[in-house]
Protein backbone atom coordinates (compact mmCIF):
# COMPACT_ATOMS: atom_id res chain seq x y z
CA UNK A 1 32.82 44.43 2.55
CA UNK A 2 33.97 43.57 6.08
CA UNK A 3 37.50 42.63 6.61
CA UNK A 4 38.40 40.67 9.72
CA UNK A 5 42.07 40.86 11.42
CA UNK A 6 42.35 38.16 14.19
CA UNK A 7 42.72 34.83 15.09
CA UNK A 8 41.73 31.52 14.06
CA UNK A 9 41.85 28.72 16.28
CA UNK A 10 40.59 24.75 16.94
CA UNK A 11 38.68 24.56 19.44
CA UNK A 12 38.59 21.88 21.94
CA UNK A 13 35.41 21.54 23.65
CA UNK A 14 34.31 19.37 26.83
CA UNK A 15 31.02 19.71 28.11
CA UNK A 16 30.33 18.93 31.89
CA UNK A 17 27.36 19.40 34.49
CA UNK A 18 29.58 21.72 36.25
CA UNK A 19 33.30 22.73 36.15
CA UNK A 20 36.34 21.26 37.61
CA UNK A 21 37.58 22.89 40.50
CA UNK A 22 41.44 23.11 41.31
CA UNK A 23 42.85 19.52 41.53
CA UNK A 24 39.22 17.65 40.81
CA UNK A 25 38.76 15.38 38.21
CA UNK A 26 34.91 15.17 36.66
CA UNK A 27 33.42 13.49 33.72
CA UNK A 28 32.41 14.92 31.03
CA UNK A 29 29.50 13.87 28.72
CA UNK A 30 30.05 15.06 25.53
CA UNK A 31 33.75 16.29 23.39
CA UNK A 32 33.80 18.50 20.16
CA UNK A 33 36.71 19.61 18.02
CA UNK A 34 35.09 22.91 16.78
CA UNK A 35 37.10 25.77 14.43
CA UNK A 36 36.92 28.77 16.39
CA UNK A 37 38.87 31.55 17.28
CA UNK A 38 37.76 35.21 17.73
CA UNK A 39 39.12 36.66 14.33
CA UNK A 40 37.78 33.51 12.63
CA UNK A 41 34.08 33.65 14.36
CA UNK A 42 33.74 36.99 13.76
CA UNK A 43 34.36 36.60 9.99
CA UNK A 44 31.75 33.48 9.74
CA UNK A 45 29.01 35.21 11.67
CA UNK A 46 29.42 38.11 9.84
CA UNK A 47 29.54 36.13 6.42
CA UNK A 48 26.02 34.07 7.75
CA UNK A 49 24.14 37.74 8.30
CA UNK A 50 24.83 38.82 5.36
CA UNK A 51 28.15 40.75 4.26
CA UNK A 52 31.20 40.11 1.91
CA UNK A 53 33.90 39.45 4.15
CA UNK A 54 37.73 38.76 3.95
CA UNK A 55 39.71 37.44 6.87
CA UNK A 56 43.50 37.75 7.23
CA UNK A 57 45.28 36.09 10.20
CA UNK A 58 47.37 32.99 9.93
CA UNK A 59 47.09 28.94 10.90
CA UNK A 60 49.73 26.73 11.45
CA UNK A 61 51.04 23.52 9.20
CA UNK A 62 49.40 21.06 11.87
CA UNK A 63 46.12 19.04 10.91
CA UNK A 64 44.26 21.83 12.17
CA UNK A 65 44.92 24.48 10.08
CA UNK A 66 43.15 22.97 6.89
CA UNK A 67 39.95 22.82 9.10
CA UNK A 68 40.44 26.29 9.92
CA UNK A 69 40.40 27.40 6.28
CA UNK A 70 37.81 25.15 5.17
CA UNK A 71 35.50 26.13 7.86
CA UNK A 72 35.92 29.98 6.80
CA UNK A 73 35.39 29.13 2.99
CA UNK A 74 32.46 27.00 3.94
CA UNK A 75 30.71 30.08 5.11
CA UNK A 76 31.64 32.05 2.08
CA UNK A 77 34.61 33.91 3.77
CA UNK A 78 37.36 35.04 2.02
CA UNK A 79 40.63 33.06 3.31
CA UNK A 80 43.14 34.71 0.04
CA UNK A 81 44.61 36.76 3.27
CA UNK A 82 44.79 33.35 5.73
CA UNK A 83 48.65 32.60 5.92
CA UNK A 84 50.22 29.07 6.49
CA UNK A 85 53.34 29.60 9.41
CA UNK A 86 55.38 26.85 10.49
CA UNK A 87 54.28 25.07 14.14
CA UNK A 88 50.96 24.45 15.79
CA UNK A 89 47.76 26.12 14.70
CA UNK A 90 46.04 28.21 17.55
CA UNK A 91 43.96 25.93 19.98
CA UNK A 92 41.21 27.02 22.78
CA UNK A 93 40.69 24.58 25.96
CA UNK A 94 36.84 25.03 26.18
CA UNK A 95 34.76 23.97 29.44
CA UNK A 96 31.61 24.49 29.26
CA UNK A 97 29.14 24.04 32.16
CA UNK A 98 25.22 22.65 32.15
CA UNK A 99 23.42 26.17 31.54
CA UNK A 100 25.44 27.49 28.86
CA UNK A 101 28.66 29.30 31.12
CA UNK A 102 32.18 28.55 29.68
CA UNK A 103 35.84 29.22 30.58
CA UNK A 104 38.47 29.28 28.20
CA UNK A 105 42.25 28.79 27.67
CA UNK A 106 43.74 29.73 24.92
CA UNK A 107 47.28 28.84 23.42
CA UNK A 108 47.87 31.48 20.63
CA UNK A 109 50.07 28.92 17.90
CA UNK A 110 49.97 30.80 14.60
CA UNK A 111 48.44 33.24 15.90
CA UNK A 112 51.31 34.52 17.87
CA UNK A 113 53.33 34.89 14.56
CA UNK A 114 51.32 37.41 12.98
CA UNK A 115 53.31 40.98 12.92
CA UNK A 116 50.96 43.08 11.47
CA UNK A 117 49.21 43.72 7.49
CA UNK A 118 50.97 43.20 5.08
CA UNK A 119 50.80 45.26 2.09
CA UNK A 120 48.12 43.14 0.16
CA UNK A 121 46.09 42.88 3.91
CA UNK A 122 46.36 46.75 3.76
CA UNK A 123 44.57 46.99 0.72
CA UNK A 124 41.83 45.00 1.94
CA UNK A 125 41.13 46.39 4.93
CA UNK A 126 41.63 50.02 3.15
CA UNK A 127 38.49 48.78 0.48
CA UNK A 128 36.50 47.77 3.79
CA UNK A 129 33.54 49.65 4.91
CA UNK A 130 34.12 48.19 8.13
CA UNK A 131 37.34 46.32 10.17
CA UNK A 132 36.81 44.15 12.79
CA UNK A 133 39.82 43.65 15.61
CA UNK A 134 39.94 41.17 18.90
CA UNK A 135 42.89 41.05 20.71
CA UNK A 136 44.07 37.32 20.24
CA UNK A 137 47.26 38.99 18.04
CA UNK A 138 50.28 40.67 19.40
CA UNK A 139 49.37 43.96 20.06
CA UNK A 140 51.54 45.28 18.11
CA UNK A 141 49.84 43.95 14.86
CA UNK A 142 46.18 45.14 16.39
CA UNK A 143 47.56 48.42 16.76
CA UNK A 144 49.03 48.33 12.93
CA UNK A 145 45.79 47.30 11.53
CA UNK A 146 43.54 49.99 13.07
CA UNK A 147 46.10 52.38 11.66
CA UNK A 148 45.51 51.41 8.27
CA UNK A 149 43.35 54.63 6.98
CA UNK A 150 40.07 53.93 5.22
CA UNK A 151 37.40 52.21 7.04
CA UNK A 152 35.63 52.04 10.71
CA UNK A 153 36.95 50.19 13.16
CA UNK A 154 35.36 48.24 15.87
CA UNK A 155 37.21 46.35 18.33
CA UNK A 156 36.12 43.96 20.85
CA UNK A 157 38.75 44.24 23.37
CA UNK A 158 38.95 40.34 24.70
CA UNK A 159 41.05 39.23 26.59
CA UNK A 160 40.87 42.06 28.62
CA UNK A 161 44.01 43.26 28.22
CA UNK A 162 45.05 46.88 29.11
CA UNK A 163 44.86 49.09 25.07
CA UNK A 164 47.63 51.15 24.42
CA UNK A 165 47.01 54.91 23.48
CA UNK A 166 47.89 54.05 20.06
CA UNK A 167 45.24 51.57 19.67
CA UNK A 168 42.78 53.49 21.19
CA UNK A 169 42.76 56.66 18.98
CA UNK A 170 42.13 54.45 16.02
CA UNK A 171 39.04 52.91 17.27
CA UNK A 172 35.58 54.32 15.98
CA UNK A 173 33.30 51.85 18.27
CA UNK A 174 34.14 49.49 21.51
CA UNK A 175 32.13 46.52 21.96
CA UNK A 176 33.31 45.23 25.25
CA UNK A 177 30.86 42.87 27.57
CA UNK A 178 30.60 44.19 31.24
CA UNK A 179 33.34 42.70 33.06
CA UNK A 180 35.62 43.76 30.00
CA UNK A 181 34.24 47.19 30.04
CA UNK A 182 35.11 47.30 34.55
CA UNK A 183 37.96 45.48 33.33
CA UNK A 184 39.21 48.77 30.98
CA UNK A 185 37.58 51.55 33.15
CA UNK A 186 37.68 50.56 36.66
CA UNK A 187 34.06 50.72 37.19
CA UNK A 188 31.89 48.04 37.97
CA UNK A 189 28.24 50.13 36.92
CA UNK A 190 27.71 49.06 33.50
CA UNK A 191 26.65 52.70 33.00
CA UNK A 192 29.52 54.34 34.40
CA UNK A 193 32.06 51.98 32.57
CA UNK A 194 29.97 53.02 29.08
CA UNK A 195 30.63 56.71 29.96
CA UNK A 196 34.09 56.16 30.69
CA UNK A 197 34.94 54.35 27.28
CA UNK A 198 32.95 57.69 25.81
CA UNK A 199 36.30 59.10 26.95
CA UNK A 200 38.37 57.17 24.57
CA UNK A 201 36.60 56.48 21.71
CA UNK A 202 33.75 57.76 20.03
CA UNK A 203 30.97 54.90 20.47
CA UNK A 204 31.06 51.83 22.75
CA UNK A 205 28.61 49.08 23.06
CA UNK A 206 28.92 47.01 26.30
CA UNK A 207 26.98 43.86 26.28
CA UNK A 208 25.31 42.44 29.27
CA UNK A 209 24.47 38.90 28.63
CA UNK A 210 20.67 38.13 29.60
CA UNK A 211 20.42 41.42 30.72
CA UNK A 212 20.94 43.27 26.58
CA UNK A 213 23.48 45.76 25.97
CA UNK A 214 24.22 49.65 26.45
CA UNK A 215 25.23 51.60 23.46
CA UNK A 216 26.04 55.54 24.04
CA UNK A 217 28.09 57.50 21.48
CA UNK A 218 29.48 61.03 21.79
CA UNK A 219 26.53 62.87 20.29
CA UNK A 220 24.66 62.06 23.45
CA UNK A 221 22.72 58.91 21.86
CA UNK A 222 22.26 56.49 24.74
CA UNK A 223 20.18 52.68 24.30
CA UNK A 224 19.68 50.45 25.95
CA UNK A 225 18.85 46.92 24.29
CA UNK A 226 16.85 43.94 26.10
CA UNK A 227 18.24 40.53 25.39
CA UNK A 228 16.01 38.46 23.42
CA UNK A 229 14.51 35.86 26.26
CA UNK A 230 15.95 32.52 25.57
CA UNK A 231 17.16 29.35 26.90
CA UNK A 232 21.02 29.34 26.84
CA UNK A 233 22.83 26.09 25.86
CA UNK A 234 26.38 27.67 25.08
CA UNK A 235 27.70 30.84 25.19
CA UNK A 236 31.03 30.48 23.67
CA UNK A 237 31.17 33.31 21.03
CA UNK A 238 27.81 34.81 21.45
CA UNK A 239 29.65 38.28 22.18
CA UNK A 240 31.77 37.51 18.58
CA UNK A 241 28.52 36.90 17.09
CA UNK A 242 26.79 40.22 18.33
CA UNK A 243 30.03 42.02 17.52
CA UNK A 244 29.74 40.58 13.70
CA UNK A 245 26.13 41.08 13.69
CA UNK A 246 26.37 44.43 14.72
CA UNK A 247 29.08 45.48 12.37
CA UNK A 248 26.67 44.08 9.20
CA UNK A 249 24.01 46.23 10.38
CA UNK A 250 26.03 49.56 10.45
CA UNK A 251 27.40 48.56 7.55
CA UNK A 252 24.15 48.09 5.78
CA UNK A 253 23.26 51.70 7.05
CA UNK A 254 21.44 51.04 10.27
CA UNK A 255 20.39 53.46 12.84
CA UNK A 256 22.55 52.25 16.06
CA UNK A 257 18.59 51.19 17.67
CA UNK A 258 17.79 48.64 14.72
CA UNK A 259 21.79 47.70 14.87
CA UNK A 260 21.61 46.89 18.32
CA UNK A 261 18.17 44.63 17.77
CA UNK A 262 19.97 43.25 14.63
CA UNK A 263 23.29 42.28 16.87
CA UNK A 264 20.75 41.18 19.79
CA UNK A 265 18.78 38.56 17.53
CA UNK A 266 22.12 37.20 16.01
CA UNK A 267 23.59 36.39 19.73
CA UNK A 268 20.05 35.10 21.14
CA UNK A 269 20.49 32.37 17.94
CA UNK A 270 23.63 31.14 18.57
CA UNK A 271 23.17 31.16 22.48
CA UNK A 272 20.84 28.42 21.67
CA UNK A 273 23.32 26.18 20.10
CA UNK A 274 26.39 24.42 21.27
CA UNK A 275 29.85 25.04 19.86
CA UNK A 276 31.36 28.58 18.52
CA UNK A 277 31.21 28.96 14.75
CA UNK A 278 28.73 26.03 14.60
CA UNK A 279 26.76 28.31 16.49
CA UNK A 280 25.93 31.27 14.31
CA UNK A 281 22.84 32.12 12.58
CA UNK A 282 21.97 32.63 9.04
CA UNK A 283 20.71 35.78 7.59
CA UNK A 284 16.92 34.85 7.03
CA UNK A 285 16.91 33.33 10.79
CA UNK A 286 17.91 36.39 11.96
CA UNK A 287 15.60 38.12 9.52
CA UNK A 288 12.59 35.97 10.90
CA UNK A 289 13.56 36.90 14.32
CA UNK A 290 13.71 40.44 13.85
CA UNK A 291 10.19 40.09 11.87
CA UNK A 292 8.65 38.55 15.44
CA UNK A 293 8.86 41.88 16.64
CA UNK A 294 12.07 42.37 18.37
């Protein structure tokens, strides 16, 4: 099982030919109310390749928190650990641009209300082979949940935010893309920034869009992955679906080469679709992908 400690959130989604710049005023041609959130995507792509998961995090008593929950369940995620709060559900402001780029805003809501496990959350993620963490939760609670003993934990450090000491000694792999990796290192060379995460935790991953991913680990294991060649429609939560992707692999006992083709296929899929959770591929899609020859 996979258990998933993050957020959940509505997303609001406008799609435009290009984005606004300060004080202009486009059209857009198209508007989507899609659940996302990193926590929440995370826990749906992972449950669409393949793996048992439970997600714990917390929605709001708006009109948007049912949504939330009924989007996880839809995809077969566990929501026992999803917590009702009083105010606003979370909510990300989503642009998203004629070639697939996107910028974000998000407004935390529930999300900002979550402390940390609780004791029944503790036992879930203890009886997980694998936790995944984003950072749309107070630190504080991040940090509490990667200390709860019992399973690997891979974090994908967005926003890029700077990780506490604390945090980091918990972490067993990184999965930051490459301005989140220059972001935490202070080195714009992909390559560099991968060896300087080696220097906090044990494996990191840092993906590169079109351009694949890096993986390196302390053993002196070093990949590098080619994106699968595709035309990109949206890339909201392609890096939550290569992070989920890549977490079911390793959890089904993967080498980190066939993880990383594994997490790659996953991410070319739902590049290729608009929207965040609506994105995110099945198992036997990714399955036939892999059997192309990737």
């Amino acid at each position: 099982m996979i258990s998933v400690f993050g957020s959940a959130n509505m997303d609001l989604v406008a799609y435009v030919a290009r984005a606004p710049k300060p004080g202009e005023t486009v059209t857009g041609r198209e508007f989507r109310t899609i659940p996302g959130g990193k926590g929440a995507n995370q826990a749906i792509a992972a449950a669409r390749a393949g793996a048992d998961v439970a997600f714990l995090g917390a929605v709001g008593d708006d009109a948007f928190g049912p949504g939330l929950r009924a989007a996880l369940a839809e995809a077969g995620v566990d929501t026992t650990g999803l917590r009702v709060v009083p105010g606003p559900s979370g909510v990300a402001h989503i642009v998203v641009q004629d070639g697939g780029d996107n910028s974000i805003i998000v407004v935390p809501g529930a999300n900002g209300a979550v402390t940390g496990p609780d004791g029944r959350d503790a036992e879930v993620i203890a009886r997980s082979e694998a936790l995944l963490l984003q950072l749309e939760l107070p630190m504080d609670a991040v940090v509490a949940a990667a200390h709860v003993p019992g399973t690997q934990v891979i974090l994908t450090p967005a926003p890029a935010v700077p990780l506490p000491a604390e945090l980091l000694e918990a972490v067993d792999l990184i999965v930051p893309n490459e301005h989140e990796a220059a972001a935490l290192t202070g080195r714009d060379d992909p390559g560099d920034a991968l060896e300087a995460l080696l220097g906090l935790v044990p494996e990191a991953v840092v993906t590169l869009g079109a351009r694949g991913a890096l993986y390196g680990s302390r053993d002196g294991v070093r990949l590098h992955q080619p994106a699968v060649p595709v035309r990109a429609v949206d890339t909201t939560a392609a890096g939550d679906t290569f992070a989920a992707a890549l977490a079911v692999a390793r959890t089904e006992g993967s080498d980190p080469a066939r993880a990383l083709r594994f997490a790659s296929a996953a991410a070319a899929l739902s590049v290729q679709r608009e929207g965040a959770s609506t994105s995110m591929p099945h198992r036997h899609e990714i399955d036939r992908l892999m059997g192309e020859g990737l």
